[in-house]
PDB file of N, CA and C in Angstrom:
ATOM      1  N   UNK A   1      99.089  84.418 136.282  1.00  0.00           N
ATOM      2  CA  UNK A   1      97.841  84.526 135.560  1.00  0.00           C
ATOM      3  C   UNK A   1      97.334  85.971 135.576  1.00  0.00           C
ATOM      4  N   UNK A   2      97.438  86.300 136.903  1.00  0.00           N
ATOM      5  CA  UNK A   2      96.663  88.236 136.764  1.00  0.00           C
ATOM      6  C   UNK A   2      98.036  88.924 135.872  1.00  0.00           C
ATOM      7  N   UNK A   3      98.928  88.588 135.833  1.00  0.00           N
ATOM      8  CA  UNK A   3      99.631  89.570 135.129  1.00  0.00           C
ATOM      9  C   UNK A   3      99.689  89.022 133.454  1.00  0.00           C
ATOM     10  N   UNK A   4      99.046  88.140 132.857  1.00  0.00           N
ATOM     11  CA  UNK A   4      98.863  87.919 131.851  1.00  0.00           C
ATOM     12  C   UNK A   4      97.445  88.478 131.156  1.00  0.00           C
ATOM     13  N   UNK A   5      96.397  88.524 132.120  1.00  0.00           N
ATOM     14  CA  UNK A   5      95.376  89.378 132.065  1.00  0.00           C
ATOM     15  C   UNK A   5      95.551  90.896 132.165  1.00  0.00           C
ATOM     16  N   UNK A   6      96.404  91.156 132.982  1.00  0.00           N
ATOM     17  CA  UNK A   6      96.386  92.579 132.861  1.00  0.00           C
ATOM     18  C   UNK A   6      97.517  93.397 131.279  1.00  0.00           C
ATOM     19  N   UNK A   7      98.192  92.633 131.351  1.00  0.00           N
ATOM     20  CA  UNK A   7      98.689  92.730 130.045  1.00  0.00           C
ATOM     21  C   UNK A   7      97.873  92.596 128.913  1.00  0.00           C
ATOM     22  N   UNK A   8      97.088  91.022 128.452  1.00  0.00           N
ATOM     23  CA  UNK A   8      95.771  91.364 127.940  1.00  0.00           C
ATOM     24  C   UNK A   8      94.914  92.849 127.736  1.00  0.00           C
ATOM     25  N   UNK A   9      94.714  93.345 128.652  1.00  0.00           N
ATOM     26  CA  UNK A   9      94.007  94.263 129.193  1.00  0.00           C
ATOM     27  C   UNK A   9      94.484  95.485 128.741  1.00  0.00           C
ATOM     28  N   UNK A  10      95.760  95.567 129.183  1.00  0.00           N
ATOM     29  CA  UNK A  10      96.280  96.852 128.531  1.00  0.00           C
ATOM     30  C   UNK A  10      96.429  96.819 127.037  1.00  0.00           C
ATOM     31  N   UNK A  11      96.990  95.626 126.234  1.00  0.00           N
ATOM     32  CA  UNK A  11      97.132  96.016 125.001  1.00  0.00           C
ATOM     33  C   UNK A  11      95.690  95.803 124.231  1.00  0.00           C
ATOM     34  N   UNK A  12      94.808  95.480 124.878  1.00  0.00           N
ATOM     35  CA  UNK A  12      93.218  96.131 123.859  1.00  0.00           C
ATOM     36  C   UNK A  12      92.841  97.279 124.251  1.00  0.00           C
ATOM     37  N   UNK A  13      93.845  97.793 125.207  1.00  0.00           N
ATOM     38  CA  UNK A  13      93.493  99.421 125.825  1.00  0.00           C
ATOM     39  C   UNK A  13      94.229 100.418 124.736  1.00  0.00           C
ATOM     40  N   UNK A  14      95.224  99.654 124.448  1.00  0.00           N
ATOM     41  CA  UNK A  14      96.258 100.865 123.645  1.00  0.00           C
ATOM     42  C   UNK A  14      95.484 100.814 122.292  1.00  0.00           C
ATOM     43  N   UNK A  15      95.817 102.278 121.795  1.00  0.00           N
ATOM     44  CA  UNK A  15      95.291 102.506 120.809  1.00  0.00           C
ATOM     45  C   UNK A  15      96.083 102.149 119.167  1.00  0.00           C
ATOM     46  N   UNK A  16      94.778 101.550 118.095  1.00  0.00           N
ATOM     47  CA  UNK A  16      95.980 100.927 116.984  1.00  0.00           C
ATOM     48  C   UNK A  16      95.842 101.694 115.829  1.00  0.00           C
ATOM     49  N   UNK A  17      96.971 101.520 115.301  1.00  0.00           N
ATOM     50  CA  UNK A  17      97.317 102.510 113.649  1.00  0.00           C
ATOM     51  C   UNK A  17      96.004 102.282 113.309  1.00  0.00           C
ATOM     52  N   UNK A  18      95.431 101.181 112.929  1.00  0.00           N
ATOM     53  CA  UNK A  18      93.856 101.207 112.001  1.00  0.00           C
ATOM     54  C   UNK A  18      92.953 100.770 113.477  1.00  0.00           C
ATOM     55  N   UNK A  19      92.394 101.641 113.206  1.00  0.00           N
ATOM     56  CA  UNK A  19      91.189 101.618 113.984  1.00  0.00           C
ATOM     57  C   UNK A  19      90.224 100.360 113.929  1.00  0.00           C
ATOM     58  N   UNK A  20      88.974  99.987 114.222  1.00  0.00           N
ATOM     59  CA  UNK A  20      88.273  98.658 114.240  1.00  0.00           C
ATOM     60  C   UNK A  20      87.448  99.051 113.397  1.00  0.00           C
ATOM     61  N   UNK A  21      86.463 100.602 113.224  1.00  0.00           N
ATOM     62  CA  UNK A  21      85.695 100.652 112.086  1.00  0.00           C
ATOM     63  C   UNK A  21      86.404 100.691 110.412  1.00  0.00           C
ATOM     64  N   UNK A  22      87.855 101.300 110.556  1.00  0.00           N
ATOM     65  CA  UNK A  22      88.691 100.907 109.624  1.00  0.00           C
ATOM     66  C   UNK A  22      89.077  99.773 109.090  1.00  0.00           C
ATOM     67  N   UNK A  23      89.314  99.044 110.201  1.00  0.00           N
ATOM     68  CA  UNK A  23      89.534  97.855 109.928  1.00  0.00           C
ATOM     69  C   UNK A  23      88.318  96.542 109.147  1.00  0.00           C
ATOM     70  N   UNK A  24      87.196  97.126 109.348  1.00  0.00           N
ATOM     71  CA  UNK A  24      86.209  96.364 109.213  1.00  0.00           C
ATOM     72  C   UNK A  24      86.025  97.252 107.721  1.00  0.00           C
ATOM     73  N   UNK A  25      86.185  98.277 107.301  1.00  0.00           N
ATOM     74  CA  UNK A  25      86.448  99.190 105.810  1.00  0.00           C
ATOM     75  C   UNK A  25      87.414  98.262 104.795  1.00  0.00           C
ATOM     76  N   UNK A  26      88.760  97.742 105.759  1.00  0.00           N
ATOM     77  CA  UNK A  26      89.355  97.540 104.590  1.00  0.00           C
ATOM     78  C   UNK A  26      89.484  95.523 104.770  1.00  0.00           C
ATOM     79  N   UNK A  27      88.664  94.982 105.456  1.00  0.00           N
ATOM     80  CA  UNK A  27      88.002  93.674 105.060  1.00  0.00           C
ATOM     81  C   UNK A  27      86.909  93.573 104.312  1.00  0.00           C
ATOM     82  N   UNK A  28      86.157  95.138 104.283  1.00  0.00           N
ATOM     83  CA  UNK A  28      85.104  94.808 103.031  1.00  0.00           C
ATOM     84  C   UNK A  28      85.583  94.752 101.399  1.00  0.00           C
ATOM     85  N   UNK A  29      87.237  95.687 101.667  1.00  0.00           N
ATOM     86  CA  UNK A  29      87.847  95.937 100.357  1.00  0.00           C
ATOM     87  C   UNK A  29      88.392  94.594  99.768  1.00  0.00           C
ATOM     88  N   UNK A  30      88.617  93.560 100.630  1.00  0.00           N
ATOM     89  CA  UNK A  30      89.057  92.565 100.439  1.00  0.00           C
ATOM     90  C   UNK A  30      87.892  91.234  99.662  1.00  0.00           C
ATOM     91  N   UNK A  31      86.799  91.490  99.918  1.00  0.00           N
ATOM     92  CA  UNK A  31      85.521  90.936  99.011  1.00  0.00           C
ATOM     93  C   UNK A  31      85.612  91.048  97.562  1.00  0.00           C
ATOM     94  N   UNK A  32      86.235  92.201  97.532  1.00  0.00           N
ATOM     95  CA  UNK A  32      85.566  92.188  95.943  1.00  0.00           C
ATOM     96  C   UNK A  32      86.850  91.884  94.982  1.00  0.00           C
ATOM     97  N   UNK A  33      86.205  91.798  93.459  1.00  0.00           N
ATOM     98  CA  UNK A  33      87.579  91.697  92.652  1.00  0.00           C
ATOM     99  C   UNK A  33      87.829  93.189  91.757  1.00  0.00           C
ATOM    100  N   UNK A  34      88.948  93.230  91.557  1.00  0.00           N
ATOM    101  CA  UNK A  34      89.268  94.240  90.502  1.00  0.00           C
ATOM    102  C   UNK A  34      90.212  93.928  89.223  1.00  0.00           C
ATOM    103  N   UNK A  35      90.167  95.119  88.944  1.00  0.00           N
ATOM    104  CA  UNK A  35      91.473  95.092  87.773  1.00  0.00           C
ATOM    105  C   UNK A  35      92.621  95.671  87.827  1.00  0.00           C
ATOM    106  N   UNK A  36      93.561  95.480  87.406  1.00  0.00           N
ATOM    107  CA  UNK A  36      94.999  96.046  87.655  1.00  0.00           C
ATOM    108  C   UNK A  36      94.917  97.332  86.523  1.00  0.00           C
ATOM    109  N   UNK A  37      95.767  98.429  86.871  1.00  0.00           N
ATOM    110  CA  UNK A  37      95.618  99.570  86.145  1.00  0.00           C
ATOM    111  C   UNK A  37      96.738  99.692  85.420  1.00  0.00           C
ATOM    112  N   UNK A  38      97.956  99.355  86.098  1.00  0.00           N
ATOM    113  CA  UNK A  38      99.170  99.063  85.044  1.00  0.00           C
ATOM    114  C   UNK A  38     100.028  97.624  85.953  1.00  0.00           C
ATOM    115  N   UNK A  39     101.288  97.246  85.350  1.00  0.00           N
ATOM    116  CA  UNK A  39     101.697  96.283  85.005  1.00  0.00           C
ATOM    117  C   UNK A  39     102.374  96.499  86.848  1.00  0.00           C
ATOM    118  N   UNK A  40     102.647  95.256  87.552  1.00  0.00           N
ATOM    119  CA  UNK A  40     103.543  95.292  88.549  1.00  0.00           C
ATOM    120  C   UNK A  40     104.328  94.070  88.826  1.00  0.00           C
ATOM    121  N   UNK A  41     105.823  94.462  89.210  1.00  0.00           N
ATOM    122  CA  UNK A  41     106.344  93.180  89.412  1.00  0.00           C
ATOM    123  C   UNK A  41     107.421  93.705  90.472  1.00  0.00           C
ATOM    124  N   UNK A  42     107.027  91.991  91.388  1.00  0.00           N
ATOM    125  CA  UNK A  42     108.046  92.457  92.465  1.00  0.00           C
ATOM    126  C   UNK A  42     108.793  90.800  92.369  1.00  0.00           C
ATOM    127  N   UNK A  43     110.192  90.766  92.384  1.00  0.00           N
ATOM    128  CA  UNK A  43     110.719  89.615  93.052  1.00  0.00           C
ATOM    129  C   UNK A  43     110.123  88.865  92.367  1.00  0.00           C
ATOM    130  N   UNK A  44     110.297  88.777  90.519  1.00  0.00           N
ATOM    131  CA  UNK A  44     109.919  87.599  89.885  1.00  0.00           C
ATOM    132  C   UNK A  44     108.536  86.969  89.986  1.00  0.00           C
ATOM    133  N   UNK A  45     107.565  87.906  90.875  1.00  0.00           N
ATOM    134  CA  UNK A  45     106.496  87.778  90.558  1.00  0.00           C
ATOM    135  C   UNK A  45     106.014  89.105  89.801  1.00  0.00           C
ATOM    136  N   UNK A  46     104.501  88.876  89.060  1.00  0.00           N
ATOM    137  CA  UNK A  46     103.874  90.052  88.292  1.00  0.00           C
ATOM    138  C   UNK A  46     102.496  89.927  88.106  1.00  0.00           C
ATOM    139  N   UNK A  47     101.865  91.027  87.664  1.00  0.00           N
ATOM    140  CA  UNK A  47     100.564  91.042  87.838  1.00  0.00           C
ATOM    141  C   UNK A  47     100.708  92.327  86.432  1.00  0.00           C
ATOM    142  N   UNK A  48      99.823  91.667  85.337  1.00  0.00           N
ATOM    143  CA  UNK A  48      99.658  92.742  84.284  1.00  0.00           C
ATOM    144  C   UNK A  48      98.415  93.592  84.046  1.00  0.00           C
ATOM    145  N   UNK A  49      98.693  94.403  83.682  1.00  0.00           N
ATOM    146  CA  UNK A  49      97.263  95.441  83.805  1.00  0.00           C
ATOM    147  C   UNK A  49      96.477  94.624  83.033  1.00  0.00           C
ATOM    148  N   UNK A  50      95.092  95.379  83.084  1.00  0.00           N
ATOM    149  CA  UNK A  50      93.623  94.876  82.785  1.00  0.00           C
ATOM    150  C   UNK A  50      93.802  92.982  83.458  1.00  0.00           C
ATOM    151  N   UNK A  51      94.540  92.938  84.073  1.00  0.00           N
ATOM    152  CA  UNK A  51      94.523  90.997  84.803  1.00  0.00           C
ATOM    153  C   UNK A  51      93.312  91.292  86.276  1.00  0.00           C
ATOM    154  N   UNK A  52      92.825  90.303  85.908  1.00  0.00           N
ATOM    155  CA  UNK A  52      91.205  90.325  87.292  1.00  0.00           C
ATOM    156  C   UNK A  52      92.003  89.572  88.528  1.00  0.00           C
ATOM    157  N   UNK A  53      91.869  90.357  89.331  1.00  0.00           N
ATOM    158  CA  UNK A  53      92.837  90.183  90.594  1.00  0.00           C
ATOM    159  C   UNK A  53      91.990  90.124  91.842  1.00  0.00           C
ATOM    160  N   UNK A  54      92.102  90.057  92.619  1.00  0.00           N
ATOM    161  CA  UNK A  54      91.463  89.880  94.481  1.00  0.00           C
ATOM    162  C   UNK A  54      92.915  90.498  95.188  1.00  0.00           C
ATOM    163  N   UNK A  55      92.378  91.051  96.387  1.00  0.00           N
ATOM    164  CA  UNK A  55      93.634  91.581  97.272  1.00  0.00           C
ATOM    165  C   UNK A  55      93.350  91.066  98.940  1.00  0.00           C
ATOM    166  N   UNK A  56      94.573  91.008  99.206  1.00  0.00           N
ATOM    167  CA  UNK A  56      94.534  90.787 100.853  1.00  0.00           C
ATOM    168  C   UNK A  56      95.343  91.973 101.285  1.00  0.00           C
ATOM    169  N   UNK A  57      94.967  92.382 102.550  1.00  0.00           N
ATOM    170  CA  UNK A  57      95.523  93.595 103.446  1.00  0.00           C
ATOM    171  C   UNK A  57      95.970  93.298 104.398  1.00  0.00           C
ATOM    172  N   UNK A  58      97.265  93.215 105.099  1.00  0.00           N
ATOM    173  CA  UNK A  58      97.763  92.895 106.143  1.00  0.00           C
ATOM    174  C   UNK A  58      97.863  94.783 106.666  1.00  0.00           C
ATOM    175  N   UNK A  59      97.978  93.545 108.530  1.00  0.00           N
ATOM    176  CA  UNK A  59      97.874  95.399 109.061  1.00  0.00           C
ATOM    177  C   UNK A  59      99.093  95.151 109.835  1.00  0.00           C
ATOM    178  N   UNK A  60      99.601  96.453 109.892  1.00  0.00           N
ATOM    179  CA  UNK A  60     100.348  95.851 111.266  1.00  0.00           C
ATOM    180  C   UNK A  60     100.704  96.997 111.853  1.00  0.00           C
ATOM    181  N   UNK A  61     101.520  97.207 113.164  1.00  0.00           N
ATOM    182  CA  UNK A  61     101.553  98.066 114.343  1.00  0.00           C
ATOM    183  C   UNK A  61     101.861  99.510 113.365  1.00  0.00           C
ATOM    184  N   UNK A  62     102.314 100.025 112.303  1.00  0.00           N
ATOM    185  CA  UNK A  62     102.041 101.189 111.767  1.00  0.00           C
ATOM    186  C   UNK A  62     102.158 100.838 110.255  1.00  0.00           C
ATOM    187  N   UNK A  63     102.097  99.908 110.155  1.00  0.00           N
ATOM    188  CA  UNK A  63     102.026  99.750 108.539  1.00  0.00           C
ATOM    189  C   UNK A  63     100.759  99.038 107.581  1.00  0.00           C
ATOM    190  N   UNK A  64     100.706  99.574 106.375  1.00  0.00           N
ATOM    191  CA  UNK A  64      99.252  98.572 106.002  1.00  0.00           C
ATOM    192  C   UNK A  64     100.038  98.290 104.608  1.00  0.00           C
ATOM    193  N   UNK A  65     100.006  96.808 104.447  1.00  0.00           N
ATOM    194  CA  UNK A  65     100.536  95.972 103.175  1.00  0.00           C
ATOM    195  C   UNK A  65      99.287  95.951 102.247  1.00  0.00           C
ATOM    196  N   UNK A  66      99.359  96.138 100.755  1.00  0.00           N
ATOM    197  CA  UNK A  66      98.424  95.328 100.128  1.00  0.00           C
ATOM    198  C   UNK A  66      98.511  94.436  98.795  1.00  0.00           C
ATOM    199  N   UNK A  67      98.390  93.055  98.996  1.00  0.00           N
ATOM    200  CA  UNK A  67      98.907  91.947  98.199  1.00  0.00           C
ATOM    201  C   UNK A  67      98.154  92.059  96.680  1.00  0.00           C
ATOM    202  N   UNK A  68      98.095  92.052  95.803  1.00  0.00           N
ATOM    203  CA  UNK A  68      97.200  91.127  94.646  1.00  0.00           C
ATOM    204  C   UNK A  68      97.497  90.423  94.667  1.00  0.00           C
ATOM    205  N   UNK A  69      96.516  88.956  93.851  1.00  0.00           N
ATOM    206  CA  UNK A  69      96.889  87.674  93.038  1.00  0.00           C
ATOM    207  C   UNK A  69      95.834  87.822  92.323  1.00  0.00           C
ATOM    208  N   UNK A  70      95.855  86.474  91.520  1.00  0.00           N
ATOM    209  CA  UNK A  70      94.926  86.405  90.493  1.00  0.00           C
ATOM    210  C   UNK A  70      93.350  86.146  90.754  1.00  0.00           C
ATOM    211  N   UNK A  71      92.449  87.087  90.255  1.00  0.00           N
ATOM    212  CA  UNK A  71      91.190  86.609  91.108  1.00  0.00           C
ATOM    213  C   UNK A  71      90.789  84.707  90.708  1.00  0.00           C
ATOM    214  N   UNK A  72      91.561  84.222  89.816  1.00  0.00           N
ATOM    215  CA  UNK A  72      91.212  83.116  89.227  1.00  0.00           C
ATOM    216  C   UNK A  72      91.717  81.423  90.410  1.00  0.00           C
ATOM    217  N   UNK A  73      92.362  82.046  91.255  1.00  0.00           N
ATOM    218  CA  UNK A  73      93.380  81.338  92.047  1.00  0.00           C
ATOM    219  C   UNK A  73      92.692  81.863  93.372  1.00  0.00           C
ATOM    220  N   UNK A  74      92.739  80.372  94.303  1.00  0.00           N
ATOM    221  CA  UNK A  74      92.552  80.583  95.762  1.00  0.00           C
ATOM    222  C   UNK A  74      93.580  81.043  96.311  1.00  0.00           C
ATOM    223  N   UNK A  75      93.225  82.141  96.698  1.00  0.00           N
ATOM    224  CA  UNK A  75      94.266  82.292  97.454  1.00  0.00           C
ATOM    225  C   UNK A  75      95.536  81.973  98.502  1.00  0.00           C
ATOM    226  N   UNK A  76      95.248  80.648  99.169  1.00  0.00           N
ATOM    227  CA  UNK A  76      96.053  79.842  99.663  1.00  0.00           C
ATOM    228  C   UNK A  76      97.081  79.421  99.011  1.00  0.00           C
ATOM    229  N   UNK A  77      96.658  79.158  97.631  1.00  0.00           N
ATOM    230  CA  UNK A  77      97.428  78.545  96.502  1.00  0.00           C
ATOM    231  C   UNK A  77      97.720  79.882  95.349  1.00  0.00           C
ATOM    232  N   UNK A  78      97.833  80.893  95.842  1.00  0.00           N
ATOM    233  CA  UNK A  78      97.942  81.678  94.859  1.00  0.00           C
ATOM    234  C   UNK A  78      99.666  82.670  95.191  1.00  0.00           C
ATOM    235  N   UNK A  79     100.285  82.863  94.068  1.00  0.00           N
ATOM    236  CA  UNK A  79     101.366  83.979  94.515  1.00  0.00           C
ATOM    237  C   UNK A  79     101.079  85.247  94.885  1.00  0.00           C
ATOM    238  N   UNK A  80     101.246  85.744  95.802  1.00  0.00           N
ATOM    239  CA  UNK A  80     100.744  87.219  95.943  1.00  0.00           C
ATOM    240  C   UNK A  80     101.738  88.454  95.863  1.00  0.00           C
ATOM    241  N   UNK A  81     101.717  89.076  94.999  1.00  0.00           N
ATOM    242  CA  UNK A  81     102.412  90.684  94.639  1.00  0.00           C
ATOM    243  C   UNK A  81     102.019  91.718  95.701  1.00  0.00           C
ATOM    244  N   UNK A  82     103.392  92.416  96.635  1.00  0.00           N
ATOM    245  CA  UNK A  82     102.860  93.651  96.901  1.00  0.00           C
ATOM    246  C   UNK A  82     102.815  94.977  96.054  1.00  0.00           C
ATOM    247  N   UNK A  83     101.471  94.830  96.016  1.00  0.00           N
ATOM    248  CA  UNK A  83     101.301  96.168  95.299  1.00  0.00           C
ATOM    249  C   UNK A  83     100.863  97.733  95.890  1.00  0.00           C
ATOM    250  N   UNK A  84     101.471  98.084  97.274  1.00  0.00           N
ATOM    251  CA  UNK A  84     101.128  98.795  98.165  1.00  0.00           C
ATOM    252  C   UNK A  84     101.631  98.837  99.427  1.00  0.00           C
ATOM    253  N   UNK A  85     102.561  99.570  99.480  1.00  0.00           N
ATOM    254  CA  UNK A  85     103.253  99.303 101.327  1.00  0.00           C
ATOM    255  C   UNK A  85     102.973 100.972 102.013  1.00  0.00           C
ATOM    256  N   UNK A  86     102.139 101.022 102.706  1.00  0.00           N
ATOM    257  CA  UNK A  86     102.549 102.310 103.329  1.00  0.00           C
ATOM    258  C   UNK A  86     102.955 102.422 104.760  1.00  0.00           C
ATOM    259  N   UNK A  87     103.347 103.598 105.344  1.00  0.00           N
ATOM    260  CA  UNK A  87     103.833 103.532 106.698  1.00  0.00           C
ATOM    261  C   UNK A  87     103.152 104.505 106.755  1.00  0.00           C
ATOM    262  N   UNK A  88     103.062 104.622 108.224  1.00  0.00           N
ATOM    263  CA  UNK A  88     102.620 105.471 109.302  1.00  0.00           C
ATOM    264  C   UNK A  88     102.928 107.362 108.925  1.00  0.00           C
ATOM    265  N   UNK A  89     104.172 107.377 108.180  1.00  0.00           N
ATOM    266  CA  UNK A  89     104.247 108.292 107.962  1.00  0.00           C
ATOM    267  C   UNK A  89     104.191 108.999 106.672  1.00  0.00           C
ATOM    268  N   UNK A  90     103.121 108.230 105.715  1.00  0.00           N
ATOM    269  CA  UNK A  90     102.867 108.309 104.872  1.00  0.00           C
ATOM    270  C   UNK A  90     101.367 109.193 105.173  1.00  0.00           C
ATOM    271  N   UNK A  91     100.871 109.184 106.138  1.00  0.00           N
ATOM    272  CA  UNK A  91      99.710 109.580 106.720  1.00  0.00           C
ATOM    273  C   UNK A  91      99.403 110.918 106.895  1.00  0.00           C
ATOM    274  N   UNK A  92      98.516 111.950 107.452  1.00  0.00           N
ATOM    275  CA  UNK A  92      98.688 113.181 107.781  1.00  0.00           C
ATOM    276  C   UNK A  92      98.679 112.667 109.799  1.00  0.00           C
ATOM    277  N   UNK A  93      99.708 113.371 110.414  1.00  0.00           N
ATOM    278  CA  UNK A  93      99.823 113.408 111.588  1.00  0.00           C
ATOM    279  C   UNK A  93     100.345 111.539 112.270  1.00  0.00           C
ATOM    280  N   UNK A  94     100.540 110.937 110.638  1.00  0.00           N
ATOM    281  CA  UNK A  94     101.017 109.443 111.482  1.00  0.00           C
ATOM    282  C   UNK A  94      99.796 108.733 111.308  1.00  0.00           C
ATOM    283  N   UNK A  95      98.227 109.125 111.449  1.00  0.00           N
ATOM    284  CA  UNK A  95      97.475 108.357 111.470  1.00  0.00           C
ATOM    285  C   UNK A  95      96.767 107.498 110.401  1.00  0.00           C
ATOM    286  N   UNK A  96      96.532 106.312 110.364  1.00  0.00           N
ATOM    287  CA  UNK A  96      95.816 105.687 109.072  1.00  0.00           C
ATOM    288  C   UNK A  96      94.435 106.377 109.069  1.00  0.00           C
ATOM    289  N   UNK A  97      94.501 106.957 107.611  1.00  0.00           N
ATOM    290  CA  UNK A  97      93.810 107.491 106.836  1.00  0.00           C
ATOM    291  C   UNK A  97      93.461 106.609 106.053  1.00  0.00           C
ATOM    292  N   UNK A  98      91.554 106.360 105.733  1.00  0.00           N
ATOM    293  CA  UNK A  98      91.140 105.721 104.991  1.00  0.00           C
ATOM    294  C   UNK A  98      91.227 106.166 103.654  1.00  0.00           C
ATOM    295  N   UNK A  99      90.680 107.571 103.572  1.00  0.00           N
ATOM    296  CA  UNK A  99      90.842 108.424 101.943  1.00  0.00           C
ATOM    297  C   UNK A  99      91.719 107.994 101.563  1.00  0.00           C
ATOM    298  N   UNK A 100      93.150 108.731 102.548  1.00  0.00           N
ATOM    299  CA  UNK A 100      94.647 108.581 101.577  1.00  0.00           C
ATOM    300  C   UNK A 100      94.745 107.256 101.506  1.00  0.00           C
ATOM    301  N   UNK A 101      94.575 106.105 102.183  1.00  0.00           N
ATOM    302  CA  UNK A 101      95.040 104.643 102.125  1.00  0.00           C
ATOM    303  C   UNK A 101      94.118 104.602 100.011  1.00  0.00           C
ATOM    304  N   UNK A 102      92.937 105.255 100.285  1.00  0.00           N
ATOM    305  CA  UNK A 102      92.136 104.289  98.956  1.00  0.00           C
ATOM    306  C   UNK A 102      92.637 105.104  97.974  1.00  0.00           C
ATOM    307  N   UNK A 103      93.439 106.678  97.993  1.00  0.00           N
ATOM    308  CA  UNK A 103      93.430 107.053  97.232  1.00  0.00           C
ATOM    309  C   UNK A 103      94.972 106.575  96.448  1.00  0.00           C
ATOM    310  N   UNK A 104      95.570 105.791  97.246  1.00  0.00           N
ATOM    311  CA  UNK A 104      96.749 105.243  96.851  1.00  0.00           C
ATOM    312  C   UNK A 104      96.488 104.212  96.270  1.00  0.00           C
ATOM    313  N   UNK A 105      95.678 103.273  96.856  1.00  0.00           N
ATOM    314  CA  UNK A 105      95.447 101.864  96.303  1.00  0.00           C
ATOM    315  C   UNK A 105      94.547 102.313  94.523  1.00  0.00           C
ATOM    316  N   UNK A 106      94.078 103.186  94.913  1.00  0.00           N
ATOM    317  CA  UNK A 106      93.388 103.594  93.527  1.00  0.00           C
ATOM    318  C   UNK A 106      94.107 103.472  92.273  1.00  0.00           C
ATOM    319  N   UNK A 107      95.326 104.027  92.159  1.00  0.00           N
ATOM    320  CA  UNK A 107      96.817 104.133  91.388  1.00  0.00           C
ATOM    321  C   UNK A 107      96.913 103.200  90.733  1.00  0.00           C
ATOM    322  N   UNK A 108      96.595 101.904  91.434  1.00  0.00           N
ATOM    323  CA  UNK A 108      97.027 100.345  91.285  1.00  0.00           C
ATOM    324  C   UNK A 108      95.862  99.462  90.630  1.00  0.00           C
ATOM    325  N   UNK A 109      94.839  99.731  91.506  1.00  0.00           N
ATOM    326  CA  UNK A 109      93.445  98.706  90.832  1.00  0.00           C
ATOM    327  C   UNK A 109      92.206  99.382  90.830  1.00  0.00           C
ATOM    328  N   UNK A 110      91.248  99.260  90.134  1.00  0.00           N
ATOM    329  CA  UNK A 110      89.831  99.749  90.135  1.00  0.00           C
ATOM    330  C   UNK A 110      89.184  98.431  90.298  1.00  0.00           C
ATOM    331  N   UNK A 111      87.523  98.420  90.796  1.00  0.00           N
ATOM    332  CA  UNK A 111      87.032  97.727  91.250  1.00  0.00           C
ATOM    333  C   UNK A 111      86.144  97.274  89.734  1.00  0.00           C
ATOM    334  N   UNK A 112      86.318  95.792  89.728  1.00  0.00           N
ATOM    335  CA  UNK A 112      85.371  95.208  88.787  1.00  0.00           C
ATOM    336  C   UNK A 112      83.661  95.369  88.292  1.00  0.00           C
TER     337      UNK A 112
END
């Protein structure tokens, strides 16, 4: 048990690619809907420009994913397109960058 706590312990000690005020930045990005700016298709799925879309953001140990689907569809039940993969070293110095993260996602969708 103490060594499951201290493990606990250490990994909310270590420090993560997105930060928590970041992180709480790009769950607000996830509220709203937008529009697609041009056409994307991955793997027989697609998403066509001017289509009203919603996005989800997965995070993970140096990478940040970002999905569309249709804003018309729950998402549970919806197909989701990546329209956005970056890595860690897409970053300046490795670190997630909010600017560069939005100024990429920008490329892809504007906000409704």
């Amino acid at each position: 048990m103490k060594k499951l706590l201290a493990l606990c312990l250490f990994a909310a000690s270590c420090s993560s690619f997105v930060t928590t005020e970041d992180d709480a930045r790009l769950a607000e990005l996830e509220q709203y809907t937008y529009v697609m700016l041009k056409d994307v298709s991955v793997e027989q799925k697609s998403l066509a420009k001017k289509q009203a879309v919603k996005i989800m953001i997965a995070r993970g140990e140096d990478t940040v994913k970002v999905y569309a689907y249709t804003a018309s569809v729950d998402i549970l039940k919806s197909e989701r397109v990546l329209i956005l993969y970056m890595f860690s070293d897409d970053f300046p110095a490795g670190k997630f960058d909010f600017d560069v993260f939005s100024g990429s996602l920008n490329e892809f969708i504007v906000r409704k």
